[in-house]
C-alpha atoms as a PDB file:
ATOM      1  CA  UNK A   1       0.000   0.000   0.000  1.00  0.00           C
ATOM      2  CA  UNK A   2       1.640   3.538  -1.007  1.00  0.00           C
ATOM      3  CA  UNK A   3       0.734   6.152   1.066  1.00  0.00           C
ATOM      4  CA  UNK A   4       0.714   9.662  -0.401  1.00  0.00           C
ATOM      5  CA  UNK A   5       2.389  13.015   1.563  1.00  0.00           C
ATOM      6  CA  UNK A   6      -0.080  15.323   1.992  1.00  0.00           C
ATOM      7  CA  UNK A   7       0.793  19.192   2.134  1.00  0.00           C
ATOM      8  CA  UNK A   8      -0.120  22.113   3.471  1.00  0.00           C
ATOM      9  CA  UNK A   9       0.723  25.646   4.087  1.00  0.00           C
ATOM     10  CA  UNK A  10      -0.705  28.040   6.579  1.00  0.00           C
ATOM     11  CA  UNK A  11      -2.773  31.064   5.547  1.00  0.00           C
ATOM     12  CA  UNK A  12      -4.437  33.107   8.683  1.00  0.00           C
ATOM     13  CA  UNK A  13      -3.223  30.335  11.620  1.00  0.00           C
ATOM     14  CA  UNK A  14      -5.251  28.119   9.025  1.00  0.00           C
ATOM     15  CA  UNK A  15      -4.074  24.449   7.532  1.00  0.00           C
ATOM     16  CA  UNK A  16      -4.570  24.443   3.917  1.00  0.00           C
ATOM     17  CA  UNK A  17      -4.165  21.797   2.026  1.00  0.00           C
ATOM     18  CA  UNK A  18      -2.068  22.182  -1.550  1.00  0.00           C
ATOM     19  CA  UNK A  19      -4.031  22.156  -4.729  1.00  0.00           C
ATOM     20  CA  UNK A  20      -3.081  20.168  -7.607  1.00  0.00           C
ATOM     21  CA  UNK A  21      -1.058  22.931  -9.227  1.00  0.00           C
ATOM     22  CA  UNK A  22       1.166  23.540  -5.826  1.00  0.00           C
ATOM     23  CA  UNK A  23       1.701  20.371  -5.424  1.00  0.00           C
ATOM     24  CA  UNK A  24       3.149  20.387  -8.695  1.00  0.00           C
ATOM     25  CA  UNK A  25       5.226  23.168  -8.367  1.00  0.00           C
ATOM     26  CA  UNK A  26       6.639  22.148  -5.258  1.00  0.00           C
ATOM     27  CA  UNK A  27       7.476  19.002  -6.303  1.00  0.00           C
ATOM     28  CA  UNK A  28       9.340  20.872  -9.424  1.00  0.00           C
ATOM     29  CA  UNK A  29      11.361  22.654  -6.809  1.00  0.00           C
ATOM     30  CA  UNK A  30      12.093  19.616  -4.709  1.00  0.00           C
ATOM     31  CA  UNK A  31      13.549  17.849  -7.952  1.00  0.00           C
ATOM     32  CA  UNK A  32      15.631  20.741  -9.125  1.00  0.00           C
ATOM     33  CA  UNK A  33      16.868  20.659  -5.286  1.00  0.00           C
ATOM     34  CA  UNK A  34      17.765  16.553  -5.752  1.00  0.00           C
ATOM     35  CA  UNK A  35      18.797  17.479  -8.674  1.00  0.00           C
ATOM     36  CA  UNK A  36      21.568  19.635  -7.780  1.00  0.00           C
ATOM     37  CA  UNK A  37      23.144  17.437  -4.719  1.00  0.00           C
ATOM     38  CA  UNK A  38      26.776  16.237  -6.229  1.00  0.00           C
ATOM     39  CA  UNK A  39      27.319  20.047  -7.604  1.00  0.00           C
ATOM     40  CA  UNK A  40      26.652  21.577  -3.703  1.00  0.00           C
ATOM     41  CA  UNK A  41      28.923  18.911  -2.439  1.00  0.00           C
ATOM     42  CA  UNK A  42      31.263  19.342  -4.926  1.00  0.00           C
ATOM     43  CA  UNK A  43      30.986  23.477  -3.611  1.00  0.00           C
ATOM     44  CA  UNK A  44      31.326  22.566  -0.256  1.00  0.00           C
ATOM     45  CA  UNK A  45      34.272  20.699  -0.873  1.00  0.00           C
ATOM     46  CA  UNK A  46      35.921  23.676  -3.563  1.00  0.00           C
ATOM     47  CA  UNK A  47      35.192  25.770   0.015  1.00  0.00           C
ATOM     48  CA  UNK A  48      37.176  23.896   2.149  1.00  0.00           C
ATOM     49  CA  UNK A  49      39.731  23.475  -0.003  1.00  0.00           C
ATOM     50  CA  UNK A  50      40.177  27.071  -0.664  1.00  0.00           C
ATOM     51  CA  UNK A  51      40.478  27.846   3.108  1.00  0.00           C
ATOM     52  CA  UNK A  52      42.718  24.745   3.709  1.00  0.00           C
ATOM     53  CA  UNK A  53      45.010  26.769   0.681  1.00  0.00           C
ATOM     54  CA  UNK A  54      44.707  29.651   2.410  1.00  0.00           C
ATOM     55  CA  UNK A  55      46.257  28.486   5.480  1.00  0.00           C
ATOM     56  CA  UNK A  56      49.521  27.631   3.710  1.00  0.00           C
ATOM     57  CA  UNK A  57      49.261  30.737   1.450  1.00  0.00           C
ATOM     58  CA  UNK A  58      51.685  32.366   3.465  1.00  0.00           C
ATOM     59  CA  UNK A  59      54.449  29.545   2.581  1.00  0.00           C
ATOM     60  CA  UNK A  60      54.135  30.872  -1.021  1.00  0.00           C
ATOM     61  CA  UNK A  61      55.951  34.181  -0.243  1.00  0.00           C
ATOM     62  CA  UNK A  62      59.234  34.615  -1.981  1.00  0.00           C
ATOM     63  CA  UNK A  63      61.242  35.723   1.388  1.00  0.00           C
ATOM     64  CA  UNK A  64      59.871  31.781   2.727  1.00  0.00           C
ATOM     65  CA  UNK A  65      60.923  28.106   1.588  1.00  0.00           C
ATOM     66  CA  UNK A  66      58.039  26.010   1.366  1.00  0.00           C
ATOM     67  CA  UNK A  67      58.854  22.386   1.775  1.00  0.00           C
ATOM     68  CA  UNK A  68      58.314  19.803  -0.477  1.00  0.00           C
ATOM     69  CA  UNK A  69      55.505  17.905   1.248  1.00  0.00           C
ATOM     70  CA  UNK A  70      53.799  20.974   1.690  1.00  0.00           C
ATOM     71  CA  UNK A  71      53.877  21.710  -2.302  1.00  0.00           C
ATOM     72  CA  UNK A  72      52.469  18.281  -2.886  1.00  0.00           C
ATOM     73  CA  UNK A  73      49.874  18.653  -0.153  1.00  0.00           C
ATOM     74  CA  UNK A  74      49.017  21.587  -1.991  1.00  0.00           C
ATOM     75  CA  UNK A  75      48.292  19.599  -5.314  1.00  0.00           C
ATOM     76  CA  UNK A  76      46.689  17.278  -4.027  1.00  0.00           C
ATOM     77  CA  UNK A  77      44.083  19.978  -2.971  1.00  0.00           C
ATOM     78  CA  UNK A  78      44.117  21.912  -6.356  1.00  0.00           C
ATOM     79  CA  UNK A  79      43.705  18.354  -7.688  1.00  0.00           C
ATOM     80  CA  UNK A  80      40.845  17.171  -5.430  1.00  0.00           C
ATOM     81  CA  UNK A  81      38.105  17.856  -8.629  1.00  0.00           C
ATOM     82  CA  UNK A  82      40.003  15.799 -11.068  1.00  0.00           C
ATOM     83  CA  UNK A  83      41.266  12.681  -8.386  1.00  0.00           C
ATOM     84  CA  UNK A  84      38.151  12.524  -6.518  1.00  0.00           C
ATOM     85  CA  UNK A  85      34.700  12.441  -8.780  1.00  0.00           C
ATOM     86  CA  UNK A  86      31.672  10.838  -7.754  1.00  0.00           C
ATOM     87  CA  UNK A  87      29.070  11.169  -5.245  1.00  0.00           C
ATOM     88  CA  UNK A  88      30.861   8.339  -3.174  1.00  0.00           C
ATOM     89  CA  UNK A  89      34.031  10.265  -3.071  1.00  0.00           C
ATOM     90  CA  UNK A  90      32.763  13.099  -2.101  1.00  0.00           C
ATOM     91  CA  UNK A  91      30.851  11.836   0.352  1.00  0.00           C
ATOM     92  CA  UNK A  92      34.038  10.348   1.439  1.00  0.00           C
ATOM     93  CA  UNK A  93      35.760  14.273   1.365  1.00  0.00           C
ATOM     94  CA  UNK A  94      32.637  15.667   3.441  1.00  0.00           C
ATOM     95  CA  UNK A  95      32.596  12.864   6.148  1.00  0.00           C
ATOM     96  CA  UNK A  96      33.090  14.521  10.001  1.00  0.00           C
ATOM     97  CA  UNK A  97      34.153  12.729  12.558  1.00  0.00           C
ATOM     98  CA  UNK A  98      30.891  13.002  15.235  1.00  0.00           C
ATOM     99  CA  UNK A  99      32.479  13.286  18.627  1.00  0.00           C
ATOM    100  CA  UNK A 100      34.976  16.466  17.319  1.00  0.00           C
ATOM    101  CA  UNK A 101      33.066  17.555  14.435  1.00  0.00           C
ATOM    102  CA  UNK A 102      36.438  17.355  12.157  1.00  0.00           C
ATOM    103  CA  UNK A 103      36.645  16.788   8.663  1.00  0.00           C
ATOM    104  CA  UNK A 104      38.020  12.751   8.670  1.00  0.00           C
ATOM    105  CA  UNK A 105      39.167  11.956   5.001  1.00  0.00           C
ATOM    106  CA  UNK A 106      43.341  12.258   5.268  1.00  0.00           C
ATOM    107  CA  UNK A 107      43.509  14.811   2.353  1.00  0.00           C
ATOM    108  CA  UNK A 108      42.806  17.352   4.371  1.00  0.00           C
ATOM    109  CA  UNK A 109      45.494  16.992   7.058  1.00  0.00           C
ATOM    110  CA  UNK A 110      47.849  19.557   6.598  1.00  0.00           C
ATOM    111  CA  UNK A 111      51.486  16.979   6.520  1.00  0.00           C
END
């Protein structure tokens, strides 16, 4: 037996329930939102590696000697798009570790 959601939206303190043609809209948006998962992971991931850059940015400047396992650390950030790409993987990029809310995948521990 399938049951069917049924939705509302409040007008006046008043539960009213969706007509055909919202429900069908809404469910429009909904898609588009499922739609676009892997690209806002993807984003998410772009962000973090940007700040995780950042961080080392300073290691760039021509009066400093950045070491060698900090240039391929680098890469392997500016890389990330290309090395890891599907859903899975980034999953895998995203995944925090519970107890101290840290980021758990070893890419993104500075060497």
């Amino acid at each position: 037996m399938e049951y069917k959601v049924v939705r509302y939206h409040l007008y006046n303190g008043e539960k009213i329930q969706f007509t055909a043609e919202e429900e069908t809209a809404r469910d429009t948006v909904e898609k588009a939102w499922s739609d676009k998962k892997v690209e806002r992971k993807l984003e998410s991931i772009k962000e973090i590696r940007l700040v995780k850059l950042q961080q080392t940015d300073y290691m760039a400047n021509s009066d400093y000697v950045m070491p060698d396992k900090i240039k391929i650390w680098r890469q392997q950030l500016r890389d990330i798009p290309t090395t890891y790409n599907t859903e899975t993987e980034y999953d895998e990029l995203l995944a925090v570790d519970k107890d101290s809310g840290n980021l758990t995948h070893s890419i993104w521990e500075k060497p």
